[in-house]
N, C-alpha and C. Protein backbone atom coordinates (compact mmCIF):
# COMPACT_ATOMS: atom_id res chain seq x y z
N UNK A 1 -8.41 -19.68 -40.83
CA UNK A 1 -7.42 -19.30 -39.85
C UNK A 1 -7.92 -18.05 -39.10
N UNK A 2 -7.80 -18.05 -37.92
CA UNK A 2 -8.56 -17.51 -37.33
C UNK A 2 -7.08 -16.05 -36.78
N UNK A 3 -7.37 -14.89 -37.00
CA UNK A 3 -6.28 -13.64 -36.61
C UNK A 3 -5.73 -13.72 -35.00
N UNK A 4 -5.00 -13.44 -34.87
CA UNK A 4 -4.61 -13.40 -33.56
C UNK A 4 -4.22 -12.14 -33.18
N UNK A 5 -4.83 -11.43 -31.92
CA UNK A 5 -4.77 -9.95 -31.38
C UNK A 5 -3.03 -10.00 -30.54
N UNK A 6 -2.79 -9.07 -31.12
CA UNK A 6 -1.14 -8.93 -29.92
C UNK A 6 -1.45 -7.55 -29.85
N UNK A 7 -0.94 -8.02 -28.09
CA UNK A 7 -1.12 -6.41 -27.45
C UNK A 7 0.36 -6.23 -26.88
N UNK A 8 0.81 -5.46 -26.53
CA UNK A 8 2.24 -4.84 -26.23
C UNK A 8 1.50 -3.68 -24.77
N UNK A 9 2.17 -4.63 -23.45
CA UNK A 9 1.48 -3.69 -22.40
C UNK A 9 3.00 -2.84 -21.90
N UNK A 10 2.88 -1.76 -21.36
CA UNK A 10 4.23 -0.59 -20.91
C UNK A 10 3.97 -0.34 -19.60
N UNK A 11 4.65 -0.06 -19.10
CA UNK A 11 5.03 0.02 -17.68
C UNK A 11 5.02 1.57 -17.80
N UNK A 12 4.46 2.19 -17.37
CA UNK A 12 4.57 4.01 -17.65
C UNK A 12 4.75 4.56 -16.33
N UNK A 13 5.57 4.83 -15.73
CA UNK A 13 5.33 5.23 -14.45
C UNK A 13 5.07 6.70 -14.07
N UNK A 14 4.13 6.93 -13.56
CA UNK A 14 3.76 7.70 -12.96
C UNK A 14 3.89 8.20 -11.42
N UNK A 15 3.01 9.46 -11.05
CA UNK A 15 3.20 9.79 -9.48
C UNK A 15 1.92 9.29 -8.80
N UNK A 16 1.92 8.47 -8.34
CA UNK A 16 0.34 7.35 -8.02
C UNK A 16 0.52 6.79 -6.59
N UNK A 17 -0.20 6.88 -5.92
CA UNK A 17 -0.93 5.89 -4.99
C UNK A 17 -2.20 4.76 -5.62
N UNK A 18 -1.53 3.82 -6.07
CA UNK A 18 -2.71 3.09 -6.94
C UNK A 18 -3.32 1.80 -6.22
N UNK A 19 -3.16 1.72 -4.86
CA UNK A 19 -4.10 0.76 -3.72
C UNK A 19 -3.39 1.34 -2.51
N UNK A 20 -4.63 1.31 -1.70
CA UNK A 20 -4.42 1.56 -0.39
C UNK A 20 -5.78 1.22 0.31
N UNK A 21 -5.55 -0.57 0.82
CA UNK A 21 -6.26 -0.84 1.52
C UNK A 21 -5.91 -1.10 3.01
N UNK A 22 -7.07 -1.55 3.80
CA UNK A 22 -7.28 -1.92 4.94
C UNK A 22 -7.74 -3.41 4.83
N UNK A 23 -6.81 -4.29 5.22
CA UNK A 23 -7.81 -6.09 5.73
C UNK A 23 -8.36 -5.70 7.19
N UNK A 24 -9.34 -5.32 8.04
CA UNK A 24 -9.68 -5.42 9.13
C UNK A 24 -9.61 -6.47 9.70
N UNK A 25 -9.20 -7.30 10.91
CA UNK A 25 -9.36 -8.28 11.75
C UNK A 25 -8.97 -9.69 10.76
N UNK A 26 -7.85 -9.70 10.18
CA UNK A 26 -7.31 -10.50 9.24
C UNK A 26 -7.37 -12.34 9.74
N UNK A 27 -7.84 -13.02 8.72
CA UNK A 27 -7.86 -14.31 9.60
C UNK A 27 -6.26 -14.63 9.92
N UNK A 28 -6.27 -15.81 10.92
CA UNK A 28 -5.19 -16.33 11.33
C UNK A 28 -4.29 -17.18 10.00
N UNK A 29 -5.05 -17.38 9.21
CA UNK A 29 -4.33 -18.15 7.92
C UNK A 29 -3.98 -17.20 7.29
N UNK A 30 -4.51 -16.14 6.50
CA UNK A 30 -3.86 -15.26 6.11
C UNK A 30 -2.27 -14.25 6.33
N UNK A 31 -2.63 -14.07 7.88
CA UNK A 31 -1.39 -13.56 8.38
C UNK A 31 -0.31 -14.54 8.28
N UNK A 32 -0.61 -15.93 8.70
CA UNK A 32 0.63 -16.92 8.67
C UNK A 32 1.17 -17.04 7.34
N UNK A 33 0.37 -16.73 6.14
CA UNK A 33 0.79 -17.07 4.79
C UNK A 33 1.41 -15.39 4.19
N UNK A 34 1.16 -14.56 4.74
CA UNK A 34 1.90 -13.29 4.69
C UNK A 34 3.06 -13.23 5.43
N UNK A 35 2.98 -14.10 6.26
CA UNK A 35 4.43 -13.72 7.11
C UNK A 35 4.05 -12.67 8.67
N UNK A 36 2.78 -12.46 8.62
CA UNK A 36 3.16 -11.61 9.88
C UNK A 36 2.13 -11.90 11.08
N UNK A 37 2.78 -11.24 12.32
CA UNK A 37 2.03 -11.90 13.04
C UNK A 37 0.36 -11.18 13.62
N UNK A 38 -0.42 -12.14 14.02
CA UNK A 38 -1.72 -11.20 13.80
C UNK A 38 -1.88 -10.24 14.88
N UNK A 39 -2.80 -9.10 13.87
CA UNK A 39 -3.10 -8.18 14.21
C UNK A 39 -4.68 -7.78 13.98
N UNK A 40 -4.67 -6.77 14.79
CA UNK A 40 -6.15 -6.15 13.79
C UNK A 40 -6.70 -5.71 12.90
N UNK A 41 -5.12 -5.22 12.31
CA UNK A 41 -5.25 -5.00 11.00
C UNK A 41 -3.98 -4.96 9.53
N UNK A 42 -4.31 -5.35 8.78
CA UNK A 42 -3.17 -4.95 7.36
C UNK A 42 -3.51 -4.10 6.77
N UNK A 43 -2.42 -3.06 6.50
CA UNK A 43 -2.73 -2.03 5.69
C UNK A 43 -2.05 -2.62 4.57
N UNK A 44 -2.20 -2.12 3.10
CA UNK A 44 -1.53 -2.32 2.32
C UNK A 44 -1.57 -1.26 0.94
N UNK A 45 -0.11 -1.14 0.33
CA UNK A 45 -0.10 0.17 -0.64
C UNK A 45 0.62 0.02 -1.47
N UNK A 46 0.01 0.69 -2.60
CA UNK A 46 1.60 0.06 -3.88
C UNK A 46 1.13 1.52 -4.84
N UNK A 47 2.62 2.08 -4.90
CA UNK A 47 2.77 3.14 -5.23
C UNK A 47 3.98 3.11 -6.60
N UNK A 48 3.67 3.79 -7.22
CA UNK A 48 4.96 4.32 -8.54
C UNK A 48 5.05 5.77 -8.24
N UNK A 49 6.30 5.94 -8.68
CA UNK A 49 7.12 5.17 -8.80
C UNK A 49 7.59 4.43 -6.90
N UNK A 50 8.36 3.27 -7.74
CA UNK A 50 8.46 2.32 -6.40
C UNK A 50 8.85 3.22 -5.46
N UNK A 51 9.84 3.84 -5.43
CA UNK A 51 10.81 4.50 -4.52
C UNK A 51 9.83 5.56 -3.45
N UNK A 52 8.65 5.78 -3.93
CA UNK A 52 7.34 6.26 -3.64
C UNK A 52 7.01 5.40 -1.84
N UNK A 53 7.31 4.34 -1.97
CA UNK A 53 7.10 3.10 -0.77
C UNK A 53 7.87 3.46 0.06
N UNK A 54 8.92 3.85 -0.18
CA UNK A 54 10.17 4.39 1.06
C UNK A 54 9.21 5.87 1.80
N UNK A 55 8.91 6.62 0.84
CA UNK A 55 8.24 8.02 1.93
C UNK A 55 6.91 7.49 2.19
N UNK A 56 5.98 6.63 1.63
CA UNK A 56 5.01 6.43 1.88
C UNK A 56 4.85 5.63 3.86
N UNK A 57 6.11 4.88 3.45
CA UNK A 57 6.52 3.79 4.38
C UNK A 57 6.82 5.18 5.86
N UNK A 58 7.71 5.91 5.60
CA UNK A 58 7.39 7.00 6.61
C UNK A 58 6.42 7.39 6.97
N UNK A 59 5.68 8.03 6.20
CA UNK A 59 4.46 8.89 6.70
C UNK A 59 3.50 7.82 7.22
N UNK A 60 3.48 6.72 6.83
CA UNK A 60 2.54 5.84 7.55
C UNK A 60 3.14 5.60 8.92
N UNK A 61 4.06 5.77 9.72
CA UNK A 61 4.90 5.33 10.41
C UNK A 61 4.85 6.85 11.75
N UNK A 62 4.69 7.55 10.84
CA UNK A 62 4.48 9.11 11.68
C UNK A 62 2.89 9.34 11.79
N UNK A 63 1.87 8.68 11.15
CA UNK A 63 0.18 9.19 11.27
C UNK A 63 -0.19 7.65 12.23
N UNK A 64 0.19 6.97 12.26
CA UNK A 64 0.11 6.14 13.44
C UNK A 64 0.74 4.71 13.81
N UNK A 65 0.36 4.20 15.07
CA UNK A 65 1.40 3.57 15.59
C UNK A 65 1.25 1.88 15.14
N UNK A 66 2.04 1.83 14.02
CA UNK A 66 2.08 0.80 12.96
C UNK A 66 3.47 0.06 13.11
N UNK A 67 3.32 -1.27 12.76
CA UNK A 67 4.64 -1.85 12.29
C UNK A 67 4.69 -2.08 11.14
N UNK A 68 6.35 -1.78 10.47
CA UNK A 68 6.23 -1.43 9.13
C UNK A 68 6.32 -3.44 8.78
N UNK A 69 5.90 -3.91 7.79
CA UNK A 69 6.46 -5.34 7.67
C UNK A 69 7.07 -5.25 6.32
N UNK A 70 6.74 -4.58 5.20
CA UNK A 70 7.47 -4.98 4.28
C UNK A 70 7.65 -3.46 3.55
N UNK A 71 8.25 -3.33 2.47
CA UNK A 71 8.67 -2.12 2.10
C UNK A 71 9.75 -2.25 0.58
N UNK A 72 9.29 -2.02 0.25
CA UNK A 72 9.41 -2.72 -1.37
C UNK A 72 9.63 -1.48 -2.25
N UNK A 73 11.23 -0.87 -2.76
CA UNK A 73 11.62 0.26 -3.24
C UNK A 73 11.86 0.13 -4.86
N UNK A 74 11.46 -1.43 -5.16
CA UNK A 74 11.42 -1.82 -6.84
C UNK A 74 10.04 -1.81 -7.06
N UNK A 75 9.66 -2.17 -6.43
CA UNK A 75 8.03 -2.57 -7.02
C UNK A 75 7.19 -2.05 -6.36
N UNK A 76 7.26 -1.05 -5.08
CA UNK A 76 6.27 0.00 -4.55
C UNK A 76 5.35 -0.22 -3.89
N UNK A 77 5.51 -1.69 -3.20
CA UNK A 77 4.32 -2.32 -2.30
C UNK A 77 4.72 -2.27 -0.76
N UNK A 78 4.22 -1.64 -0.16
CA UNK A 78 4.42 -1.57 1.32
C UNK A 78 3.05 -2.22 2.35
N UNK A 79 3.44 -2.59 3.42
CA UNK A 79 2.81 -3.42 3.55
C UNK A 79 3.11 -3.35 5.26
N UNK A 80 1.68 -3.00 6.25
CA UNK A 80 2.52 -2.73 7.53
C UNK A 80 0.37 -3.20 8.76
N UNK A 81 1.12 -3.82 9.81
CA UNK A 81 0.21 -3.60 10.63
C UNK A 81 -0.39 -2.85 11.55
N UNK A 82 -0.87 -3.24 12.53
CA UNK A 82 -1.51 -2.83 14.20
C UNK A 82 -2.98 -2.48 14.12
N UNK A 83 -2.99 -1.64 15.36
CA UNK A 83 -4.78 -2.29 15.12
C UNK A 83 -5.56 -1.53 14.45
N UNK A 84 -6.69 -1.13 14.18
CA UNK A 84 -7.39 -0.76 12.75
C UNK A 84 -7.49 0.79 12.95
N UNK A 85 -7.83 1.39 14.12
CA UNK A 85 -7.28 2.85 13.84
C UNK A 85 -6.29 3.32 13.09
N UNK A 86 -5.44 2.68 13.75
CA UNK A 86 -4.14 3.12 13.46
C UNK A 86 -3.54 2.09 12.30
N UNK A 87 -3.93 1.47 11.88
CA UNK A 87 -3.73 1.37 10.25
C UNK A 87 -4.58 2.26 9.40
N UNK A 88 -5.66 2.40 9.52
CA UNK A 88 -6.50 3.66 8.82
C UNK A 88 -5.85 4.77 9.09
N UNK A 89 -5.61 5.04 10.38
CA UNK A 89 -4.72 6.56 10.30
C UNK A 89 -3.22 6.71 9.41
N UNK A 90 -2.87 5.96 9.52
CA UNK A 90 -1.66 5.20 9.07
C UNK A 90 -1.60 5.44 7.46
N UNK A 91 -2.92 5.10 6.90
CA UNK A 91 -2.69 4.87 4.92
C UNK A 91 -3.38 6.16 5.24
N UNK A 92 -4.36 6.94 5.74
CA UNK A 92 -4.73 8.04 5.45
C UNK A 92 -3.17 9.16 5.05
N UNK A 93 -2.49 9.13 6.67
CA UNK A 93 -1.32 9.87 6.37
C UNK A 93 -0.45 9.70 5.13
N UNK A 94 -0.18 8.58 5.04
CA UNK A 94 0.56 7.95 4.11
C UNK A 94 -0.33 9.03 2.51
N UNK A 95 -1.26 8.23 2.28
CA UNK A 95 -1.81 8.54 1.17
C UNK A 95 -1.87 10.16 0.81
N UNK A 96 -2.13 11.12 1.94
CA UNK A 96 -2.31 12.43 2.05
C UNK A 96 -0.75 13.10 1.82
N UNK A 97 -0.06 12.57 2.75
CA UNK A 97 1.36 12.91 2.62
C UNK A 97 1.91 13.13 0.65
N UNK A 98 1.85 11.90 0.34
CA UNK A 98 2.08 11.86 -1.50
C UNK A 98 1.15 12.37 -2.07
N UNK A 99 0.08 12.95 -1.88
CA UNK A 99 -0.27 13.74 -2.42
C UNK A 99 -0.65 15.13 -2.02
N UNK A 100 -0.24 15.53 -1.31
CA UNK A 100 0.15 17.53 -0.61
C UNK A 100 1.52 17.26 -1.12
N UNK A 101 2.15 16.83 -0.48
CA UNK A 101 3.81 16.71 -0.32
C UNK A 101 4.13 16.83 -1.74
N UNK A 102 4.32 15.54 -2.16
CA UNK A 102 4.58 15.17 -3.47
C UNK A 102 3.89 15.49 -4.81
N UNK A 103 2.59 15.51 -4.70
CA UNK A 103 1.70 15.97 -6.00
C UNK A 103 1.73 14.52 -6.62
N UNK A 104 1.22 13.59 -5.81
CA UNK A 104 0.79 11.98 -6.24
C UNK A 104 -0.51 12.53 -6.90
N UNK A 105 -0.98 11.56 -7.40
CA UNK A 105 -2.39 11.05 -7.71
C UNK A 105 -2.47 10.24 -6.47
N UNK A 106 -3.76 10.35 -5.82
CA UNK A 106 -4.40 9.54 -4.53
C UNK A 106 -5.09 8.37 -4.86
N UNK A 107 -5.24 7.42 -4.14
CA UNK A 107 -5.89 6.27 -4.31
C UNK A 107 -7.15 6.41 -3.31
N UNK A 108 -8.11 5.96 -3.54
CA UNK A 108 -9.19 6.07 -2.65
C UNK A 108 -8.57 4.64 -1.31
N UNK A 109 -9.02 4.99 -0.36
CA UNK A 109 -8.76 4.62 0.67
C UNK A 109 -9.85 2.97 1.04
N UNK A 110 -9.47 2.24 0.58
CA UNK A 110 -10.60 0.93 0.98
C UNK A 110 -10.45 0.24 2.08
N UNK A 111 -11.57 -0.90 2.26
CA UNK A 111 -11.53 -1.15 3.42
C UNK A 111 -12.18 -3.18 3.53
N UNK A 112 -11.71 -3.89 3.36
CA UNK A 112 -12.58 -5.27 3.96
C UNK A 112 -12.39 -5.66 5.31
């Protein structure tokens, strides 16, 4: 008989920016299966605690000229377009904001 490993995983929440990417020049299938319409770019961010997505969702909204598309205050995933400057400017602010502001942990800033 062979042992069996059990693991017990926790939800610990912390002050995090724990993704913050860029899709550059997103295909046309992608956007249709996200729901939004195309752009040059998707930013995307998922933060703890969730409620983290509501100011994140601001400051991306004030560092550049983005549409917000989704915004997620349980589960911390925000999710917003326009064109690739200004989604890069956009998660930069965002990301910088929670962590000066707030005293987040930062996520490195990626990019496909």
């Amino acid at each position: 008989m062979t042992e069996k490993f059990r693991s017990i995983q926790e939800y610990v929440p912390g002050k995090q920016a724990t993704l913050a990417h860029m899709i550059a020049h997103p295909s046309a299938e992608l956007c249709q299966q996200i729901g939004v319409a195309e752009q040059g770019a998707i930013g995307i961010m998922t933060i703890t605690p969730g409620e983290g997505a509501i100011i994140a969702g601001d400051a991306a909204g004030k560092s550049g000229d983005i549409k917000l598309e989704f915004v997620d205050r349980f589960t911390g995933c925000l999710v917003f377009t326009g064109d690739v400057a200004a989604v890069e400017s956009a998660l930069h602010g965002a990301v910088d904001a929670l962590a000066r502001v707030l005293g987040f942990s930062p996520a490195p800033i990626t990019k496909t």
